[in-house]
Protein backbone atom coordinates (compact mmCIF):
# COMPACT_ATOMS: atom_id res chain seq x y z
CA UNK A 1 -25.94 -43.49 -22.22
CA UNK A 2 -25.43 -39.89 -23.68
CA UNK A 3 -25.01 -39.24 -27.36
CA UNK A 4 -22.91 -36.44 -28.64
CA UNK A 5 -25.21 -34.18 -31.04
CA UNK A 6 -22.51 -31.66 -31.69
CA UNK A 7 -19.17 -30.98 -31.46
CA UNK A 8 -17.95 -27.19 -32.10
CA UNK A 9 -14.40 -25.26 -32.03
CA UNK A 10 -14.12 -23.11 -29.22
CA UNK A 11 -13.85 -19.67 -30.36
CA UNK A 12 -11.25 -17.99 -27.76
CA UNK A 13 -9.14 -20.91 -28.21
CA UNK A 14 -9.22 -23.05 -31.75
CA UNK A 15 -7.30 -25.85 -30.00
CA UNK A 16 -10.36 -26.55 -27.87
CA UNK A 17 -13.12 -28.27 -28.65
CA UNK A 18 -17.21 -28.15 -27.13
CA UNK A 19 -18.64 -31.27 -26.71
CA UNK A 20 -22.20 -31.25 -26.61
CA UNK A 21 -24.27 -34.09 -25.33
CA UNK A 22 -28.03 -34.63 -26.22
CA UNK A 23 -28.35 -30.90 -27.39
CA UNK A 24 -27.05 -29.63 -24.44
CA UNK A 25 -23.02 -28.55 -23.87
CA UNK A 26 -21.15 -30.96 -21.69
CA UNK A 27 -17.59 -30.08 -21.61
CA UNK A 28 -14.80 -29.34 -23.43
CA UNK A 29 -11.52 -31.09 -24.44
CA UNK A 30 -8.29 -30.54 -26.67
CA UNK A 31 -7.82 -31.83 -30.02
CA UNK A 32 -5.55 -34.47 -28.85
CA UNK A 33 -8.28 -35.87 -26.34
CA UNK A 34 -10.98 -35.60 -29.42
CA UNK A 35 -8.93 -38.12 -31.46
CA UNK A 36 -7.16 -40.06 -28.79
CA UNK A 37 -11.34 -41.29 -27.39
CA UNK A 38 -12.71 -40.74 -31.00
CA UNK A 39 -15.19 -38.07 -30.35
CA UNK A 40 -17.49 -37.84 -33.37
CA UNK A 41 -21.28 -36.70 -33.74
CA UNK A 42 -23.11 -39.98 -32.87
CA UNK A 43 -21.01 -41.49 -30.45
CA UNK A 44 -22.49 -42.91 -27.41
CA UNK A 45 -20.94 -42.21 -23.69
CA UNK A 46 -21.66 -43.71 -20.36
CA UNK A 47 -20.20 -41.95 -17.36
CA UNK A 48 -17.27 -43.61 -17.31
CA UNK A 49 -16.40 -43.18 -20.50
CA UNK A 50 -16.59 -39.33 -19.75
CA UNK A 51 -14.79 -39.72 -16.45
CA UNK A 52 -12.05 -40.79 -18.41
CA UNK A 53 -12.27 -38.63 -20.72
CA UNK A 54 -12.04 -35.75 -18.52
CA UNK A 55 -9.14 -37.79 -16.55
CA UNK A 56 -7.38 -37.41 -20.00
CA UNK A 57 -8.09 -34.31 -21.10
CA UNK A 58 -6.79 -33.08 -17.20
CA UNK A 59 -3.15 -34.78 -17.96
CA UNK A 60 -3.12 -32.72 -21.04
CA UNK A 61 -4.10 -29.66 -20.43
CA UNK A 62 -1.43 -29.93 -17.20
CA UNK A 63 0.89 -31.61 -19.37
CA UNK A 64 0.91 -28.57 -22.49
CA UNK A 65 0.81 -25.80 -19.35
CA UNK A 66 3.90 -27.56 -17.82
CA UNK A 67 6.02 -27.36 -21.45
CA UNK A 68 4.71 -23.60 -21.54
CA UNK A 69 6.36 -23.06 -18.60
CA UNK A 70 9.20 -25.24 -19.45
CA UNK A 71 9.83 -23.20 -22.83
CA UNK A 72 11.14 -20.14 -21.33
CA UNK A 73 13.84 -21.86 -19.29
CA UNK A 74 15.15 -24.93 -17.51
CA UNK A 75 12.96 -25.62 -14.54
CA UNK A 76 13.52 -28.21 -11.41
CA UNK A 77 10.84 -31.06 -10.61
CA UNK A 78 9.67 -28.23 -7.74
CA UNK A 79 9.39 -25.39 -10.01
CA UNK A 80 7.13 -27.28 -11.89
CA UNK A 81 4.93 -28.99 -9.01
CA UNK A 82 4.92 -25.33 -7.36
CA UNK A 83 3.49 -24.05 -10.69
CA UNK A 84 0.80 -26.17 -11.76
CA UNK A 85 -0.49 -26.36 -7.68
CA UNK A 86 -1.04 -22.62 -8.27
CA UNK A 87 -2.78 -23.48 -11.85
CA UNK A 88 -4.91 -25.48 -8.91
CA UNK A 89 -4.01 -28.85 -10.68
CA UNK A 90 -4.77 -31.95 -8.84
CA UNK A 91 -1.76 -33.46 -6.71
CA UNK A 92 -2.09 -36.73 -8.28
CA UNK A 93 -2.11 -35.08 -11.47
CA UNK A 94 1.02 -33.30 -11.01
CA UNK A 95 2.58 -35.92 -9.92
CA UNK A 96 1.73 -37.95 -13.58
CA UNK A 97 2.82 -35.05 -15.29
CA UNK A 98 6.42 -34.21 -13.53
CA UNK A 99 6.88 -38.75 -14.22
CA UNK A 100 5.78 -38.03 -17.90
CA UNK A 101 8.62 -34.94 -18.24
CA UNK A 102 11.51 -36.77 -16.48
CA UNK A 103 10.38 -39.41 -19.13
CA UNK A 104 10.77 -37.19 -21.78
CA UNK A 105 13.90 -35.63 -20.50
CA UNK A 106 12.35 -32.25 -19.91
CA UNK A 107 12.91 -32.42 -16.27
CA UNK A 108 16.20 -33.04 -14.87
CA UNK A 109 17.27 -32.23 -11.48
CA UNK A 110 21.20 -32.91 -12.10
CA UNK A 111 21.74 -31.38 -15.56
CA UNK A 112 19.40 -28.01 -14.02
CA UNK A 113 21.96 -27.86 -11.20
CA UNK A 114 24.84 -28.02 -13.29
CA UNK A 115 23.74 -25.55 -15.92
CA UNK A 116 22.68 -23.34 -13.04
CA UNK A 117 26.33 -23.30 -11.58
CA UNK A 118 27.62 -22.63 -14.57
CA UNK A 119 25.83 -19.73 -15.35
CA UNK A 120 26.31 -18.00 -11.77
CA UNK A 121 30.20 -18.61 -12.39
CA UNK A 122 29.81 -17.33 -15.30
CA UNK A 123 27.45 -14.01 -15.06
CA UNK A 124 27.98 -13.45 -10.80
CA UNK A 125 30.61 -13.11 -8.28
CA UNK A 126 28.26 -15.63 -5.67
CA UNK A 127 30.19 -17.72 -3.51
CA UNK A 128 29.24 -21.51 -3.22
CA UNK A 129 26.90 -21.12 -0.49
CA UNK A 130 24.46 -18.57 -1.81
CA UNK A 131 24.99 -20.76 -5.02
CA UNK A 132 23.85 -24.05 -3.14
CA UNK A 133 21.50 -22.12 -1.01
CA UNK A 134 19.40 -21.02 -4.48
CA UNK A 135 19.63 -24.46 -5.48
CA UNK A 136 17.84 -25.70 -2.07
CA UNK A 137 14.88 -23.51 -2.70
CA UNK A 138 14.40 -24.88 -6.28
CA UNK A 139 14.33 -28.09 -4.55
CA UNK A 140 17.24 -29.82 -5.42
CA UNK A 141 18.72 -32.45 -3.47
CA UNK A 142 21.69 -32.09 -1.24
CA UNK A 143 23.67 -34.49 -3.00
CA UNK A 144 22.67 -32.93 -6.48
CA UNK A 145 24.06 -29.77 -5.75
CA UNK A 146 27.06 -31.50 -3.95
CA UNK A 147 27.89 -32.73 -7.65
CA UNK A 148 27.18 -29.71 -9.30
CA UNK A 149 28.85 -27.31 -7.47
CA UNK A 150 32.15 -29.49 -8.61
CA UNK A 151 31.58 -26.93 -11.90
CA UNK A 152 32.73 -24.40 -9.41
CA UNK A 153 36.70 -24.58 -9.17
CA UNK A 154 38.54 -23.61 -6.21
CA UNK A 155 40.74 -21.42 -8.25
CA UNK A 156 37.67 -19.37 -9.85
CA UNK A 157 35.78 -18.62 -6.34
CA UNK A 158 39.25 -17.39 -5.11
CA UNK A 159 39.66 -14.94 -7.84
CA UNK A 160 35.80 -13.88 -7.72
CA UNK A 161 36.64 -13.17 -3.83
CA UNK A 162 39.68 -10.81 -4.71
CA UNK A 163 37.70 -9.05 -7.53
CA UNK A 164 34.81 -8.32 -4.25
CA UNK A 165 37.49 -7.70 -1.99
CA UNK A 166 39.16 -5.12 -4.67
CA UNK A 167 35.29 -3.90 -5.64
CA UNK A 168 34.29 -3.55 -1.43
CA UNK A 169 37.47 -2.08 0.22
CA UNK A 170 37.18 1.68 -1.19
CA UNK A 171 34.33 2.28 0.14
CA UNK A 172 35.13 1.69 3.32
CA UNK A 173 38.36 3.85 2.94
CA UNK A 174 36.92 6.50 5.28
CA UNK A 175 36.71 3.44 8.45
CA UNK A 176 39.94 2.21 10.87
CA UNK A 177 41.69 -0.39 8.63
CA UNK A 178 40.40 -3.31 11.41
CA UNK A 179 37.04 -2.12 10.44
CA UNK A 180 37.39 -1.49 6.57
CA UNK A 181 38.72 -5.65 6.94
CA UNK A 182 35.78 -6.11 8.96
CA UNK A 183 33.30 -4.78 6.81
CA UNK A 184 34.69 -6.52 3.59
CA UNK A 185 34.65 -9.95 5.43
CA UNK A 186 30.68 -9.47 6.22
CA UNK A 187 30.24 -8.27 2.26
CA UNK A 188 32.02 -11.69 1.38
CA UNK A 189 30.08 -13.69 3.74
CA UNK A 190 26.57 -12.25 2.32
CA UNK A 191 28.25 -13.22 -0.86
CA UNK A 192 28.43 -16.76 0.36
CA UNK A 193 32.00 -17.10 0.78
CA UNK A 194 33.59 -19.26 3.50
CA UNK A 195 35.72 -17.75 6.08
CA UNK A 196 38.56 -19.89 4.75
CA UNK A 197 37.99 -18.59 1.46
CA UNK A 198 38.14 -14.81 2.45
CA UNK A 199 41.03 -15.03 4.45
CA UNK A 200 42.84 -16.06 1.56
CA UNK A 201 41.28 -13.88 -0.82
CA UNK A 202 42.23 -10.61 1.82
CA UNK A 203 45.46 -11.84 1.69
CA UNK A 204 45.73 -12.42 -2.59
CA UNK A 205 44.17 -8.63 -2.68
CA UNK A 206 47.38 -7.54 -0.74
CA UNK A 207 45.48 -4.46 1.00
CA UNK A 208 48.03 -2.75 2.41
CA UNK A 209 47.80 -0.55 5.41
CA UNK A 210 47.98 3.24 4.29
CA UNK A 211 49.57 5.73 7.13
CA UNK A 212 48.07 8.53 5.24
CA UNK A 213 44.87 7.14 5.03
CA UNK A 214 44.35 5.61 8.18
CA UNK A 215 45.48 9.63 9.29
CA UNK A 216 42.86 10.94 6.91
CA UNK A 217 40.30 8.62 8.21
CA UNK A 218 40.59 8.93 11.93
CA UNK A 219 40.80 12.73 11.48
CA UNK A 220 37.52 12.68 10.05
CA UNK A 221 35.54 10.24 12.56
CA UNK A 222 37.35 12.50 15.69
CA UNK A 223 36.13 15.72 13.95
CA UNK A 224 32.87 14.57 14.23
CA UNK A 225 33.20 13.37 17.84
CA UNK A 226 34.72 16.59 18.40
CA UNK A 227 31.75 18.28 17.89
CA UNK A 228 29.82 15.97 19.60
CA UNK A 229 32.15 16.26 23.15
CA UNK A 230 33.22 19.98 22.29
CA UNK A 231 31.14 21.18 25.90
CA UNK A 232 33.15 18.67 27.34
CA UNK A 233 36.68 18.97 29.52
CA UNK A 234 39.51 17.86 30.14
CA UNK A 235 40.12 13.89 31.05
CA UNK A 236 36.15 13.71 30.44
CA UNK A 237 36.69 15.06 26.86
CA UNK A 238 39.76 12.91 25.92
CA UNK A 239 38.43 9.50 27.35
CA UNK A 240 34.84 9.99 25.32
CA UNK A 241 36.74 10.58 22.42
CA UNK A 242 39.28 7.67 22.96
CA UNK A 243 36.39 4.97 23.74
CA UNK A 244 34.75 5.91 20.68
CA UNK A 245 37.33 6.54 18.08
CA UNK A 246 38.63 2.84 19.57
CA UNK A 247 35.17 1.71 19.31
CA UNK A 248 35.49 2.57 15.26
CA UNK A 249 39.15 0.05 15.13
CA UNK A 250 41.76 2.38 15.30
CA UNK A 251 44.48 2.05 17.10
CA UNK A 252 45.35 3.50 20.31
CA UNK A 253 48.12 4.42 19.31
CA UNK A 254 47.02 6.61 16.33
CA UNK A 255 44.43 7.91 19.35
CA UNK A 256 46.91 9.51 21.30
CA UNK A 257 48.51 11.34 18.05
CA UNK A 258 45.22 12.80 17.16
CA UNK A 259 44.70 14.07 20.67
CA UNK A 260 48.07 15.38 21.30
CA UNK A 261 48.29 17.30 17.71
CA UNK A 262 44.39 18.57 18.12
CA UNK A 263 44.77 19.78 22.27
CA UNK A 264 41.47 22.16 21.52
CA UNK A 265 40.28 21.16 24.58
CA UNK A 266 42.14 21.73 28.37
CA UNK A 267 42.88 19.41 30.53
């Protein structure tokens, strides 16, 4: 048996406590743990006593980092276990503490998911599946996010896909109008819109085909080419620049009308 000949208040943090055992320190504990075992000067404690103790004093000191990081925002179960393994907190003790919080409604998986939907529709243009995707690395369940992403109305990711579509398509405006379509899908799809969903959302943004500025646009890719196959002649000339000014999505047509109204190169 040990006796505890002093007991002192740490100075770097009053909330812990030095517990010193037959003139020499032994450890050191919260305030909670001092009252909860009834640490006084005098006491007597075997080793198992101060295994358990320490046990205690472990789940605590876990338990007031986990609120900490709970205080600043909603977290999921995985947040939390990813956290305190970095504090280097024992795996069983983790596992006491997340059962302790989902107790104590702190931690909850479902009403996290929800919230988090509902602040993406509310602050972001995302589409559901870089939605759900964020979700699955927080470590939410499948099924969990299933329900949650029912916050997320058919109606309001179709009108966040015409506000991209309307925010993506100018500045493409110098590309083939294939290619400008092209290049807003992929933008949608990063976005984590289905292709379902961006067909119909091309469609709502009404994006008209322009004459002038499909004109404008492949006058500017074949100037370049131009300068690129200027040494060239004749057929050789005309058939580099058709392959790659059909390469960029414009239509054969429109092809042949550049050629036959810019004939600075022989046949």
């Amino acid at each position: 048996m040990q006796k505890i000949t002093k007991i002192s208040v740490q100075q770097k943090n009053k909330e812990r406590f030095n517990i010193f055992l037959d003139d020499a320190y032994a450890f050191a504990v919260y305030e909670s743990t001092l009252l909860k075992f009834q640490l006084v000067k005098g006491k007597e404690l075997d080793e198992l006593d101060i295994e358990e103790i320490l046990y205690s004093d472990q789940i605590n000191k876990a338990y007031l980092s986990a609120v900490h990081y709970l205080s600043f925002r909603m977290r999921t179960e995985k947040e939390i276990e990813v956290y305190l393994k970095e504090k280097e907190i024992e795996p069983f003790v983790i596992k006491e503490i997340i059962a302790k919080l989902k107790e104590q409604s702190y931690l909850n998986d479902a009403e996290f998911a929800v919230a988090y939907v509902r602040t993406q529709v509310q602050t972001t243009l995302k589409g559901r599946q870089v939605i759900s995707q964020e979700l699955v690395e927080k470590g939410v369940s499948k099924n969990t996010i299933e329900d949650a992403l029912m916050e997320y109305s058919q109606e309001e990711e179709l009108e966040h896909a015409v506000k991209l579509v309307h925010k993506y398509s100018p500045k493409y405006k110098n590309d083939a109008f294939k290619i400008m379509i092209q290049k807003v899908e992929q933008a949608l799809m990063r976005k984590g819109y289905s292709f379902s969903v961006i067909k119909v959302a091309i469609e709502e943004a009404d994006l008209a085909e322009d004459d002038s500025e499909e004109w404008d646009a492949i006058s500017k890719q074949a100037e370049k080419y131009h300068r690129k196959y200027a040494k060239l002649e004749g057929y050789e000339y005309k058939m580099k620049m058709k392959g790659a000014l059909y390469r960029k999505g414009f239509p054969m047509e429109l092809i042949d009308r550049w050629l036959e109204e810019n004939e600075a190169v022989p046949e």
